[in-house]
C-alpha atoms as a PDB file:
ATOM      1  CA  UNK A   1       4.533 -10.918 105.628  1.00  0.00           C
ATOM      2  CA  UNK A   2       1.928  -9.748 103.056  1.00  0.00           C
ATOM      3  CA  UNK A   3       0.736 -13.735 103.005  1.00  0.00           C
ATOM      4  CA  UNK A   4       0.331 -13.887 106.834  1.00  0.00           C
ATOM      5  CA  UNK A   5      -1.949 -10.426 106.548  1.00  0.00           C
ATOM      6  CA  UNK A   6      -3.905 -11.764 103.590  1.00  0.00           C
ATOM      7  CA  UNK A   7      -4.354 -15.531 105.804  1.00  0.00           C
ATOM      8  CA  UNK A   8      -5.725 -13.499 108.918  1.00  0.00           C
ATOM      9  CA  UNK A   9      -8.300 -10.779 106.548  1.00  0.00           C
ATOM     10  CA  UNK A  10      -9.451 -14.107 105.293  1.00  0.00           C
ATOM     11  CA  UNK A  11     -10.571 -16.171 108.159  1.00  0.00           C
ATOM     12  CA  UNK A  12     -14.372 -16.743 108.611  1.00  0.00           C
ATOM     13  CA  UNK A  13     -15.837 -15.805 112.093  1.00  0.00           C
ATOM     14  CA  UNK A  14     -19.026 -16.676 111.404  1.00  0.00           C
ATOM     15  CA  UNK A  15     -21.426 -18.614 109.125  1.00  0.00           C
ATOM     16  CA  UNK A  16     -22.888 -16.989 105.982  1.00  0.00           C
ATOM     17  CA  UNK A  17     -26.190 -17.835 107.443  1.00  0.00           C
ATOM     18  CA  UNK A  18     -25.713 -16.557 110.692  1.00  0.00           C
ATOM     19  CA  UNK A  19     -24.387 -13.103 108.772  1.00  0.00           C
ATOM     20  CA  UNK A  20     -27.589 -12.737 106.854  1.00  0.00           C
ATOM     21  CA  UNK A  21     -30.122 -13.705 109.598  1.00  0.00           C
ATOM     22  CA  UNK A  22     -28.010 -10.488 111.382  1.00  0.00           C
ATOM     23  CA  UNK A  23     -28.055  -8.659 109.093  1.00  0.00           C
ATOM     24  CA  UNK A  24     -31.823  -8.947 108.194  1.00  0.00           C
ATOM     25  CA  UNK A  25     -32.471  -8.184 111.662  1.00  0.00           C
ATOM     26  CA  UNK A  26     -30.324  -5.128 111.470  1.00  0.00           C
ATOM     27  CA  UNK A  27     -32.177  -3.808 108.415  1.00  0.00           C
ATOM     28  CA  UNK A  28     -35.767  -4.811 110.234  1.00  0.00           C
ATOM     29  CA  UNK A  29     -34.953  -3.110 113.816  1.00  0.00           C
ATOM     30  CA  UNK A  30     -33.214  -0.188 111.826  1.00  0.00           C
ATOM     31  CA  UNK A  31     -36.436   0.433 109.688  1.00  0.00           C
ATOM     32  CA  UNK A  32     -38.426   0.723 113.022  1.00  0.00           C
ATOM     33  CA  UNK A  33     -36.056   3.067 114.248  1.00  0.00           C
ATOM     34  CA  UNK A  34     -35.923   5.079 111.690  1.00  0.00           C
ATOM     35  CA  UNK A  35     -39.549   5.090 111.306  1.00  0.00           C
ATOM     36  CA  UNK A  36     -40.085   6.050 114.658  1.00  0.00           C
ATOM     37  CA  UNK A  37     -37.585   8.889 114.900  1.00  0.00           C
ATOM     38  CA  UNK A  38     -39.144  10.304 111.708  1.00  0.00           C
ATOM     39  CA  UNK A  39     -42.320  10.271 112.964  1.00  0.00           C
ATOM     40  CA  UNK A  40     -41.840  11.843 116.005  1.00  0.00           C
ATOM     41  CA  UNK A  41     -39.392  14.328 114.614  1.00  0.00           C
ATOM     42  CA  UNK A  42     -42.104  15.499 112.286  1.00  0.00           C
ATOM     43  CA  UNK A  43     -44.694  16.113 114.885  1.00  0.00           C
ATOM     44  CA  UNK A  44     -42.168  17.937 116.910  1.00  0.00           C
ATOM     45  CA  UNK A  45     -42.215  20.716 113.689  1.00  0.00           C
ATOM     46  CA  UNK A  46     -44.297  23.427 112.832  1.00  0.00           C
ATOM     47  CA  UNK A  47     -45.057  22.236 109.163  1.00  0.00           C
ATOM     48  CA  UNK A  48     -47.607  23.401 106.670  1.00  0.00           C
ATOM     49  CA  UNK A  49     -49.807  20.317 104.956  1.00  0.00           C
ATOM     50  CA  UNK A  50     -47.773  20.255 101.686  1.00  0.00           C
ATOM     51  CA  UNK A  51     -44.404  20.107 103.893  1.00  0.00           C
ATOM     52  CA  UNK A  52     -45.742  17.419 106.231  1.00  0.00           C
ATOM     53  CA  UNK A  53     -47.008  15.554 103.367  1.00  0.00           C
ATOM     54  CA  UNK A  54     -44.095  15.381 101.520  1.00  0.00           C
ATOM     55  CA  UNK A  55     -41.660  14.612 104.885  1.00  0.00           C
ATOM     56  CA  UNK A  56     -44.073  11.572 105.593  1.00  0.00           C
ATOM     57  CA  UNK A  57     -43.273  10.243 101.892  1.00  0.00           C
ATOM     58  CA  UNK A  58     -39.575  10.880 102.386  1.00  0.00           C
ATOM     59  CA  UNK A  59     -39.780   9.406 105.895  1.00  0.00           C
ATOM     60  CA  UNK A  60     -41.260   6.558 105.073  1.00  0.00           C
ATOM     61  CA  UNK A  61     -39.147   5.733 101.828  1.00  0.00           C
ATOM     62  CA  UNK A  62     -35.630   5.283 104.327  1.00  0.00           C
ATOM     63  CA  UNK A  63     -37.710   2.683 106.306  1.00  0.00           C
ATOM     64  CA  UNK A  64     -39.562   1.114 103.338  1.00  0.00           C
ATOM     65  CA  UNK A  65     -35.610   0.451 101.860  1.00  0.00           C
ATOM     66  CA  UNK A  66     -34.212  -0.547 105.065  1.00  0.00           C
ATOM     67  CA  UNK A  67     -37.005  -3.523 104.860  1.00  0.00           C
ATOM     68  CA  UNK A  68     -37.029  -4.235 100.882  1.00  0.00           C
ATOM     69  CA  UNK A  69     -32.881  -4.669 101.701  1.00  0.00           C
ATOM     70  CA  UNK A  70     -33.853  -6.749 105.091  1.00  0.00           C
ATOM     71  CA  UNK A  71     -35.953  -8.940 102.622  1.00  0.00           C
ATOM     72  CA  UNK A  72     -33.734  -9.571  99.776  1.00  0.00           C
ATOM     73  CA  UNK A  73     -30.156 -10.284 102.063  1.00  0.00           C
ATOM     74  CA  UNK A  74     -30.910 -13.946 102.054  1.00  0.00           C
ATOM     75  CA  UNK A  75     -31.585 -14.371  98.756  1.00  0.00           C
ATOM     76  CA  UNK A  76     -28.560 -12.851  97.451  1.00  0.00           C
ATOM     77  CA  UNK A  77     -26.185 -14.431 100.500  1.00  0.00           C
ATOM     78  CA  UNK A  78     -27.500 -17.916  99.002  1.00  0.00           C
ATOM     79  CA  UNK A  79     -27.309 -16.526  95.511  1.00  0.00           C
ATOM     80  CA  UNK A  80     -23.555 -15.248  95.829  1.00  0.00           C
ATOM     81  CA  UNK A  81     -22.977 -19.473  97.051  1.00  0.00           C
ATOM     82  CA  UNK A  82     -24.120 -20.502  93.980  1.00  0.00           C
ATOM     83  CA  UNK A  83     -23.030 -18.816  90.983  1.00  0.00           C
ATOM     84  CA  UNK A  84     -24.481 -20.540  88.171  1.00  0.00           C
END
């Protein structure tokens, strides 16, 4: 029984490099999203200059990671193939 669970977890459905170029996009078109919400949720606020300031730095770090992640995906997908 345990074997037959273990076979099915580990069936592929897709390529590796089909994963990563979704993933990337995931990352890219969640970083605009994000961006955008912040943005607009900030100007919706009554906020003095030093709070505004510091919520654009903090709402631009979430999108600024989602892309440095987007960036580095395919690198470590074709990384994790080759192990040496």
């Amino acid at each position: 029984m345990t074997g037959n669970v273990t076979r099915f977890f580990g069936r592929t459905v897709s390529s590796e490099a089909f994963d990563a170029k979704l993933g990337q996009g995931v990352c890219f078109a969640g970083s605009m999203v994000m961006l955008v919400a912040s943005l607009w949720k900030l100007t919706q606020l009554e906020l003095s200059e030093a709070q505004f300031f510091f919520g654009m730095l903090l709402s631009l770090s979430v999108p600024l990671l989602l892309i440095i992640v987007g960036m580095v995906l395919p690198s470590a997908v074709a990384a994790s193939k080759h192990p040496d």
